[in-house]
Protein backbone atom coordinates (compact mmCIF):
# COMPACT_ATOMS: atom_id res chain seq x y z
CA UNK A 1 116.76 118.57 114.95
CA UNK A 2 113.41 116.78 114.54
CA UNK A 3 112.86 118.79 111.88
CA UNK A 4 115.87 117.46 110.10
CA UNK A 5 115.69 114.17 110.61
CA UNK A 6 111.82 113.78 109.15
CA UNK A 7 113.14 116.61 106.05
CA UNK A 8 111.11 119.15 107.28
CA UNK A 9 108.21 118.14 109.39
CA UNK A 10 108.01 118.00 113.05
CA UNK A 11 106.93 114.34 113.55
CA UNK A 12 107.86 111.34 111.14
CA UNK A 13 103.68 110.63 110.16
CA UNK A 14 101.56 113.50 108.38
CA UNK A 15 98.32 112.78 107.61
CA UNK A 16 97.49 115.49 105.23
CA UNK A 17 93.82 117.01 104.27
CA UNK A 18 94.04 119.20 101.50
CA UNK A 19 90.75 121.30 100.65
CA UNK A 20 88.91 124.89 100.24
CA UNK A 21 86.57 124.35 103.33
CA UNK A 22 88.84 124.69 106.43
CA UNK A 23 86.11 123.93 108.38
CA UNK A 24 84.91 120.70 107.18
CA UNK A 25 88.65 119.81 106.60
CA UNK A 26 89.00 119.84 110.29
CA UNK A 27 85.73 118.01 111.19
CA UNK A 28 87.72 115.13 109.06
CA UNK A 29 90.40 115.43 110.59
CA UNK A 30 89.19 115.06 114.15
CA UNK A 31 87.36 112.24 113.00
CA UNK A 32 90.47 110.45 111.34
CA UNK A 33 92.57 111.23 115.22
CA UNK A 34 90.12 109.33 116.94
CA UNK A 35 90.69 106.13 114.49
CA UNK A 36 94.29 106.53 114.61
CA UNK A 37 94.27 106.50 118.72
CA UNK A 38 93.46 102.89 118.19
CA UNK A 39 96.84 102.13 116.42
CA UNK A 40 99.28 100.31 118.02
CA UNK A 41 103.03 102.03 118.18
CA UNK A 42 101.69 105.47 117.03
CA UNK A 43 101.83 108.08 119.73
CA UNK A 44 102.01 111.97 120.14
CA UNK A 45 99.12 112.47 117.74
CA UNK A 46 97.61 115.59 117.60
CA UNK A 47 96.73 118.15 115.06
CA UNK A 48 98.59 120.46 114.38
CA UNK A 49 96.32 123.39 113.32
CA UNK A 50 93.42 124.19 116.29
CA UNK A 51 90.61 125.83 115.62
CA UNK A 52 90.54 127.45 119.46
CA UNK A 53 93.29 129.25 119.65
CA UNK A 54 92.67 132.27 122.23
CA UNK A 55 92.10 135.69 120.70
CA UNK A 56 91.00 139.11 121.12
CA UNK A 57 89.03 140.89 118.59
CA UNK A 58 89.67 144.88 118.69
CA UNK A 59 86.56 146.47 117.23
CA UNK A 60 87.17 150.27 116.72
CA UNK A 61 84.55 153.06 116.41
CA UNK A 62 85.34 154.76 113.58
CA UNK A 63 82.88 157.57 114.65
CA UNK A 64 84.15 157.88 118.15
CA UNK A 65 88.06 157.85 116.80
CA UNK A 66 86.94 160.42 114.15
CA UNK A 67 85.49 162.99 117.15
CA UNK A 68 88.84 162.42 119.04
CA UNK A 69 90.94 163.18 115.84
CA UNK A 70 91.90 159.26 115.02
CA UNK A 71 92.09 157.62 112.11
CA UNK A 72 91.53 153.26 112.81
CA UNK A 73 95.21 153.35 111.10
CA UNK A 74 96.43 155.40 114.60
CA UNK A 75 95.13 153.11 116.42
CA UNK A 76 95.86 150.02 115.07
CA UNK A 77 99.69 151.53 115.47
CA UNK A 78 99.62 152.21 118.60
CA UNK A 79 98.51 148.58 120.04
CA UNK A 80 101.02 147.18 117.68
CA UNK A 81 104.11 149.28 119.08
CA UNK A 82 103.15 148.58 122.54
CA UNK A 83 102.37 144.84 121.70
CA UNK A 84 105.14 143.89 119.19
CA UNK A 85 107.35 146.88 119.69
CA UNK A 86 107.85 149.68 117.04
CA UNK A 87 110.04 148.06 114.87
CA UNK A 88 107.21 146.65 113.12
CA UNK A 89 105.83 150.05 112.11
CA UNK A 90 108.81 152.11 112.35
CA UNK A 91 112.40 150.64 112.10
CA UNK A 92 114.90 152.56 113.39
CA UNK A 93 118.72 151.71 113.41
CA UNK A 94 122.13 153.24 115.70
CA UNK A 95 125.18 153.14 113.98
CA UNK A 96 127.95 153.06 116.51
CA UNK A 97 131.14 155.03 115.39
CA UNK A 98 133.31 153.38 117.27
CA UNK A 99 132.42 149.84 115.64
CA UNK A 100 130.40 150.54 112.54
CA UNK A 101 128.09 148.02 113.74
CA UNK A 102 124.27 149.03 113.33
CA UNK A 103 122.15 147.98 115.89
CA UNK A 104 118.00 148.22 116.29
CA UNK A 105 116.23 150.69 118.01
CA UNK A 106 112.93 149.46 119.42
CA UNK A 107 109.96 151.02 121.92
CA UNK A 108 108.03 148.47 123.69
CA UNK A 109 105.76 148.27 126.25
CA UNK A 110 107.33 145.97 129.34
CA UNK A 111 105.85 142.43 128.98
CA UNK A 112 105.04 142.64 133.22
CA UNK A 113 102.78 145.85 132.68
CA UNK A 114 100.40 143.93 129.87
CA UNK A 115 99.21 141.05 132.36
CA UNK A 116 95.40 141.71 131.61
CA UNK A 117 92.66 142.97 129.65
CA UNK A 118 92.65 145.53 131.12
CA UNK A 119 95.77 146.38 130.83
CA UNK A 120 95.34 146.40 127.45
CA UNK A 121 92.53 148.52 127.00
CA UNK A 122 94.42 151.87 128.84
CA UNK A 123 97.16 151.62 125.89
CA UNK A 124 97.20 155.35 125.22
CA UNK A 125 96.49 155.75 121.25
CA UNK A 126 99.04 158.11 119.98
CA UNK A 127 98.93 160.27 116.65
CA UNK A 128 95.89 162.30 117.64
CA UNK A 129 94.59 166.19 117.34
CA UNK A 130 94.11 166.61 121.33
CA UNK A 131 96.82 167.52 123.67
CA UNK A 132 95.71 164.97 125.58
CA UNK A 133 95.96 161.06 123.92
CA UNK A 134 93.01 158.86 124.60
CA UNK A 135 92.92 154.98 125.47
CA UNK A 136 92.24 152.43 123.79
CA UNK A 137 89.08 151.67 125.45
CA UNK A 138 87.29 155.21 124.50
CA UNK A 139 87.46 154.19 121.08
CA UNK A 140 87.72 150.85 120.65
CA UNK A 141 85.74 147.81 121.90
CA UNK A 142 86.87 144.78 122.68
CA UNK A 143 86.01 140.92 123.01
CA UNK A 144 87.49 137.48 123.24
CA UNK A 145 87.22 134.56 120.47
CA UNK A 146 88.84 132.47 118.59
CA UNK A 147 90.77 131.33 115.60
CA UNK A 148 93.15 129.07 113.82
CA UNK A 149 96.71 128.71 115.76
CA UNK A 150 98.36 127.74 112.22
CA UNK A 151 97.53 128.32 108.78
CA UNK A 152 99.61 126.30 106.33
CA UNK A 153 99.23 125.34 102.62
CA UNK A 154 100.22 122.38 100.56
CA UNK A 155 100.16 123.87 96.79
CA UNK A 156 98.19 127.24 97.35
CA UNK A 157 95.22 124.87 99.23
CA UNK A 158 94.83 125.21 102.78
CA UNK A 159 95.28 122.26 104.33
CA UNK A 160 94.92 120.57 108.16
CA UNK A 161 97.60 118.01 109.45
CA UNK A 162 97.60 115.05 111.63
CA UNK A 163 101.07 114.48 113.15
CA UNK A 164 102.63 111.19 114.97
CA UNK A 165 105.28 109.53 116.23
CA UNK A 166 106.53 105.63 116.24
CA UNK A 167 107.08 104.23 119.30
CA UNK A 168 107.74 100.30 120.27
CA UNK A 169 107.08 99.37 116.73
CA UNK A 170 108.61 99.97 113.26
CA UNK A 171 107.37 102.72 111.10
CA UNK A 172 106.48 100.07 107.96
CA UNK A 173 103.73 98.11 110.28
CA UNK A 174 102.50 101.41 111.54
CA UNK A 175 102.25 103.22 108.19
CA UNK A 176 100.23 100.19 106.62
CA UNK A 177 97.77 100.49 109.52
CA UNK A 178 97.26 104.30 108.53
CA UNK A 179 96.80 103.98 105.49
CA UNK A 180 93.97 101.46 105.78
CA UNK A 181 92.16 104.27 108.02
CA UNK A 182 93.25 106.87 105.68
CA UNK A 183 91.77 104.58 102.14
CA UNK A 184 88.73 103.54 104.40
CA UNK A 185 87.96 107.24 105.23
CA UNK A 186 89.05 108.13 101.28
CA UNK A 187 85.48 107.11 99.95
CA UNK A 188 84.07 109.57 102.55
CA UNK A 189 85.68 112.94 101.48
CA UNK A 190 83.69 115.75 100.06
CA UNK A 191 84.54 116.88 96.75
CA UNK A 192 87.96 118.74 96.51
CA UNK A 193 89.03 117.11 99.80
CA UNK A 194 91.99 115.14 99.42
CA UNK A 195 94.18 112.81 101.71
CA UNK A 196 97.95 112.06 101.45
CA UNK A 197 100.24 110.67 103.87
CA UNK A 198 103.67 112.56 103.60
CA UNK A 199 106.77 112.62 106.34
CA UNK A 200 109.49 109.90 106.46
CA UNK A 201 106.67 107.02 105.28
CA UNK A 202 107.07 109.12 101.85
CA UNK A 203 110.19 108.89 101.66
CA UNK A 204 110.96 105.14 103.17
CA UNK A 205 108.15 104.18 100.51
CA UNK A 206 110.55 105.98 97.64
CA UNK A 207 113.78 104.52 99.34
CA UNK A 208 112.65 100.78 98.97
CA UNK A 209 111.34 101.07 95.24
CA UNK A 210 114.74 102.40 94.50
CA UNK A 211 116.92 100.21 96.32
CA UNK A 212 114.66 97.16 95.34
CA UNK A 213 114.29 98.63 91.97
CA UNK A 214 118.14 98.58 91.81
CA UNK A 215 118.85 95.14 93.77
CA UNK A 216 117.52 93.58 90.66
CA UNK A 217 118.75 95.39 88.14
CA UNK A 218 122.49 94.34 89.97
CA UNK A 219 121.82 91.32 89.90
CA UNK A 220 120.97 91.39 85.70
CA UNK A 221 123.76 94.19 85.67
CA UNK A 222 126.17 90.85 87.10
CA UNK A 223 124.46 88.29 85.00
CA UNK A 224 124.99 89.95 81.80
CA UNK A 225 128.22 90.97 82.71
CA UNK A 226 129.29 86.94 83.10
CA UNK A 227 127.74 86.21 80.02
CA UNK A 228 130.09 88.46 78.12
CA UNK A 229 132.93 87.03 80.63
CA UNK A 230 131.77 83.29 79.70
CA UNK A 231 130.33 83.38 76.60
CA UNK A 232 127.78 81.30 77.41
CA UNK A 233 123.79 81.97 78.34
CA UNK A 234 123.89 78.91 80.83
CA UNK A 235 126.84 78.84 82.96
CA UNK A 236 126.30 82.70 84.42
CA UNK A 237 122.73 81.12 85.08
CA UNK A 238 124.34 78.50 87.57
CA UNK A 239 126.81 80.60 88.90
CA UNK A 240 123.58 83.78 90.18
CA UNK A 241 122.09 80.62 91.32
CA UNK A 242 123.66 81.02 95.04
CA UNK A 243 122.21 84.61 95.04
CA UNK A 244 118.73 83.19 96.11
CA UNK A 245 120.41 81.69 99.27
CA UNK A 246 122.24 84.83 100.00
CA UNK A 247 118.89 86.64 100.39
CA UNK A 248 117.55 84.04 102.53
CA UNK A 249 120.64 83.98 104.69
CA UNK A 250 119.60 87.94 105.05
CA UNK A 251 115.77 87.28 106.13
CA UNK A 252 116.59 84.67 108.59
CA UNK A 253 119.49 86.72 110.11
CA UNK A 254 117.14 90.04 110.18
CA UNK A 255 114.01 88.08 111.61
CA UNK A 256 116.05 86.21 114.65
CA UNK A 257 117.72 89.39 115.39
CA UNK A 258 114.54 91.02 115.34
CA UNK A 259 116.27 93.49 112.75
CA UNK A 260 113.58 95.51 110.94
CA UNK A 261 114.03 95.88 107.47
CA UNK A 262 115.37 99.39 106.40
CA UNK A 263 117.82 101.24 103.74
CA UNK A 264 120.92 99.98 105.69
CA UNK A 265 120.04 96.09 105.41
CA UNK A 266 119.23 96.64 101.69
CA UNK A 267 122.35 98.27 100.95
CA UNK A 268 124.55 95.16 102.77
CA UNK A 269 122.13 92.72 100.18
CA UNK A 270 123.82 95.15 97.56
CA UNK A 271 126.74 94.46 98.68
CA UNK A 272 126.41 90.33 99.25
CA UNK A 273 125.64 90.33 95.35
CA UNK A 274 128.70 90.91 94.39
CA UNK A 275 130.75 88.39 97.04
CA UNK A 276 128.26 86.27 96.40
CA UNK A 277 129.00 85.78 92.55
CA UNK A 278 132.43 86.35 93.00
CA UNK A 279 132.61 83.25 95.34
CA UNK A 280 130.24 81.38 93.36
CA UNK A 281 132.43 81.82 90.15
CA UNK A 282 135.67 80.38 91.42
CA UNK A 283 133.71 76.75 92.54
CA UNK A 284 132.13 76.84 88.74
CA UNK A 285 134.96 77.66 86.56
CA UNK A 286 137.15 75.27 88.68
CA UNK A 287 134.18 72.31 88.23
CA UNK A 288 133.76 72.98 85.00
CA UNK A 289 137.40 72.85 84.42
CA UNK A 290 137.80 69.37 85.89
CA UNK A 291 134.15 68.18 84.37
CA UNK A 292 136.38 68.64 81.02
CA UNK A 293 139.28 66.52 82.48
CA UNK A 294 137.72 63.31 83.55
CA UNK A 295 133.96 64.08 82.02
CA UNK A 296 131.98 63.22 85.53
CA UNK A 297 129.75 65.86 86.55
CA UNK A 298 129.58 64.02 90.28
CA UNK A 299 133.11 63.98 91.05
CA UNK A 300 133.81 67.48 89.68
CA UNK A 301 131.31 68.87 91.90
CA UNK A 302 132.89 67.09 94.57
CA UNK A 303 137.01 68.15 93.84
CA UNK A 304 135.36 71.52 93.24
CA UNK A 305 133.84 72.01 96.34
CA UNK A 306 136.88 70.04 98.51
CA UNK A 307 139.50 72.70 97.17
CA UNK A 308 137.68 76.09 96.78
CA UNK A 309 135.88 75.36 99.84
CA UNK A 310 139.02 76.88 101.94
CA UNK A 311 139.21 80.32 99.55
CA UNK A 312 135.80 80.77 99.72
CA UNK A 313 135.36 80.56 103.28
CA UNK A 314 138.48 82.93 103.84
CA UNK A 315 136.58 85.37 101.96
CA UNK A 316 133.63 84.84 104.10
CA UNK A 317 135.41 84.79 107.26
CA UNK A 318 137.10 88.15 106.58
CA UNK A 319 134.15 89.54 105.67
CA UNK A 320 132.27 88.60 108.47
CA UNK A 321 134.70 89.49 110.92
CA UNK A 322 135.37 92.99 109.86
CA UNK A 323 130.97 93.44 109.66
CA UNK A 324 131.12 92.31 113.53
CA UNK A 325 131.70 95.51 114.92
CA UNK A 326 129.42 97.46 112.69
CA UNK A 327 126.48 94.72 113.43
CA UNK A 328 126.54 94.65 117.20
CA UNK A 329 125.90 98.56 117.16
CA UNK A 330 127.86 99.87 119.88
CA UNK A 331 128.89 103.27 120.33
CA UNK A 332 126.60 106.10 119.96
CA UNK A 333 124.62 105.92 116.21
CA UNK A 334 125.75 102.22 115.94
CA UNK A 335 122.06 100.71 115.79
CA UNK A 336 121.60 103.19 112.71
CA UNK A 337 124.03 101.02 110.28
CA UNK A 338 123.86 98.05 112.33
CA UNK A 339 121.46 96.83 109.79
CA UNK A 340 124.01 96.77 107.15
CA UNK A 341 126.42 94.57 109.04
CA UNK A 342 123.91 91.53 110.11
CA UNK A 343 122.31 91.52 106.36
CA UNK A 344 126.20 91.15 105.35
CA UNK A 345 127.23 88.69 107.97
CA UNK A 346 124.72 86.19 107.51
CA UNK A 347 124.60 85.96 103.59
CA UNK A 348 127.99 84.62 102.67
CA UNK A 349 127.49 81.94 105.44
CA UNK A 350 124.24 80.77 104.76
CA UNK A 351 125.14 80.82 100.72
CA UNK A 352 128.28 79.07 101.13
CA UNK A 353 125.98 76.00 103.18
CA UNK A 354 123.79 75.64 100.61
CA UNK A 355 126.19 75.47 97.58
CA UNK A 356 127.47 71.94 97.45
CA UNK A 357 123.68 71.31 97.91
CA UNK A 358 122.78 72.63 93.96
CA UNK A 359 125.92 72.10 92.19
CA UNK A 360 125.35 68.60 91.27
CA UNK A 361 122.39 69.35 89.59
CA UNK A 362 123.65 72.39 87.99
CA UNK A 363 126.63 70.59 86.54
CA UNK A 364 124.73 67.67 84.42
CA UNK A 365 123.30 70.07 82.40
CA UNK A 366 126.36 72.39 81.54
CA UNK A 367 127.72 68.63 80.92
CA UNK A 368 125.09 67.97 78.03
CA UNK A 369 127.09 69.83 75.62
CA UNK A 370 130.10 66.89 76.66
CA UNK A 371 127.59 64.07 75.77
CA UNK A 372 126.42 63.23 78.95
């Protein structure tokens, strides 16, 4: 499930170090985990490929297994099938008659009887000349080291990863205090070393561009589209004026709610573009209706705001009220679109305030062309 949710990667932060010398790759890498320690809200670091993981090294005497009638093939074999049982050498299948389904034959030593090195080193070595087998520990030596736990690759290089978690603080904050470590540590690397931060920071990075990226070209997508509608270059330029407040009704809402901002609080500004302009529209077209009756920008600002100021705020109303649910978050995943409904709630309110504010203004010059 973790997995899943950070597309592939056990934790949701990967500091990545890409390069030829393992070694020295890991030297940086230790050096970058005891930086990151220092970062607030980032937890569960480790890395995720050691460089002590327990082994034991099986050194066979080729000479000795020769004089016993061995080959180091034999016994390599043999600790293998009593280790990892023989279906790693030699698969063998049952096919039952009665069923037709084939099941797998395996021989393996009982994980109770291989508790200790020593243990290990009486594994009879089969495949032999003599009648009777020898161990493993009349031809074969044996000691204990150490190796790599993991070995992973990023694009055929061998690479060492630093893993974390967010805890008590929102991945955006933590991910710029990385990647100061990560540039400061940048200027450092030998040559062919490399440094990338990858998991979800990757891909919240690639969400915002997008959504940002497409945020604006809605709101030219809209403006263009009233220009057509209008035929004119400055009344669509009034009417995406309210679109400015809408945002800010969004920020304040998300910053006293202590709502971080994320995909689901973008995609409700999406969606306030649209009410936004739609509202916007009907007090315009009616003002500049009644700025062609009477020819006072003033007072058609005013009769324009006194009678669409009850179907605009029935729109707003019923929008807000069917967001309420979704924005207090209950029920189990609620807090994950919860986002969506505050950045909705709070930007037809806070645009519909500030409209009578601008619309004075706005109306004296779309009254120029009336000889004002």
């Amino acid at each position: 499930m973790t997995q899943i949710l950070n597309f592939g990667l056990p934790a949701p932060i990967d500091v990545q170090i890409e390069g030829a010398n393992v070694q020295a790759s890991h030297e940086i890498a230790e050096k970058i985990l005891t930086e990151l320690h220092q970062v607030s809200g980032l937890t569960d670091l480790h890395i995720h490929q050691p460089l002590d993981y327990p082994t034991l090294e099986i050194n066979v005497d080729r000479t000795k297994a020769a004089q016993a009638g061995y080959t180091e093939r034999d016994v390599a074999s043999s600790v293998l099938n009593s280790l990892s049982g023989s279906f790693q050498i030699t698969p063998m299948f049952f096919v039952n008659w009665n069923n037709g389904v084939s099941y797998n034959l395996v021989a393996q030593t009982p994980q109770y009887r291989l508790q200790t090195v020593k243990d290990v080193q009486n594994i009879p070595i089969a495949g032999g000349s003599k009648a009777n087998p020898e161990i493993l520990a009349d031809v074969a030596s044996m000691q204990r080291s150490r190796e790599m736990a993991i070995v992973s690759h990023y694009n055929i290089r061998r690479v060492v990863d630093i893993f974390g978690a967010v805890q008590d603080r929102d991945l955006g904050a933590v991910s710029r205090d990385v990647q100061r470590i990560v540039d400061a540590n940048r200027k450092s690397l030998p040559r062919g070393t490399f440094i990338t931060i990858r998991g979800q920071v990757e891909t919240m990075r690639s969400s915002y561009l997008g959504l940002i990226i497409g945020l604006g070209f809605a709101i030219v997508l809209v403006y263009m589209l009233i220009v057509v509608n209008f035929q004119s270059w400055l009344d669509p330029f009034i009417i995406i004026t309210a679109l400015p407040a809408a945002m800010a009704g969004i920020v304040l809402f998300l910053f006293f709610t202590h709502t971080t901002l994320s995909v689901p609080a973008l995609m409700g500004a999406l969606m306030c573009v649209g009410v936004a302009t739609a509202n916007s529209i009907l007090v315009i077209s009616f003002a500049k209706e009644r700025l062609q009756v009477h020819g006072d920008s003033v007072k058609a600002a005013i009769e324009a705001g006194v009678t669409r100021f009850r179907p605009v705020i029935m729109t707003a109303l019923a929008m807000i009220i069917g967001m309420v649910p979704m924005a207090l978050g209950f029920g189990e995943g609620g807090e994950q679109n919860a986002p969506l409904g505050r950045a909705v709630n709070r930007g037809p309110a806070l645009r519909h305030r500030s409209n009578p504010g601008v619309r004075p203004i706005c109306l004296r010059g779309v009254s120029s062309t009336q000889g004002e």
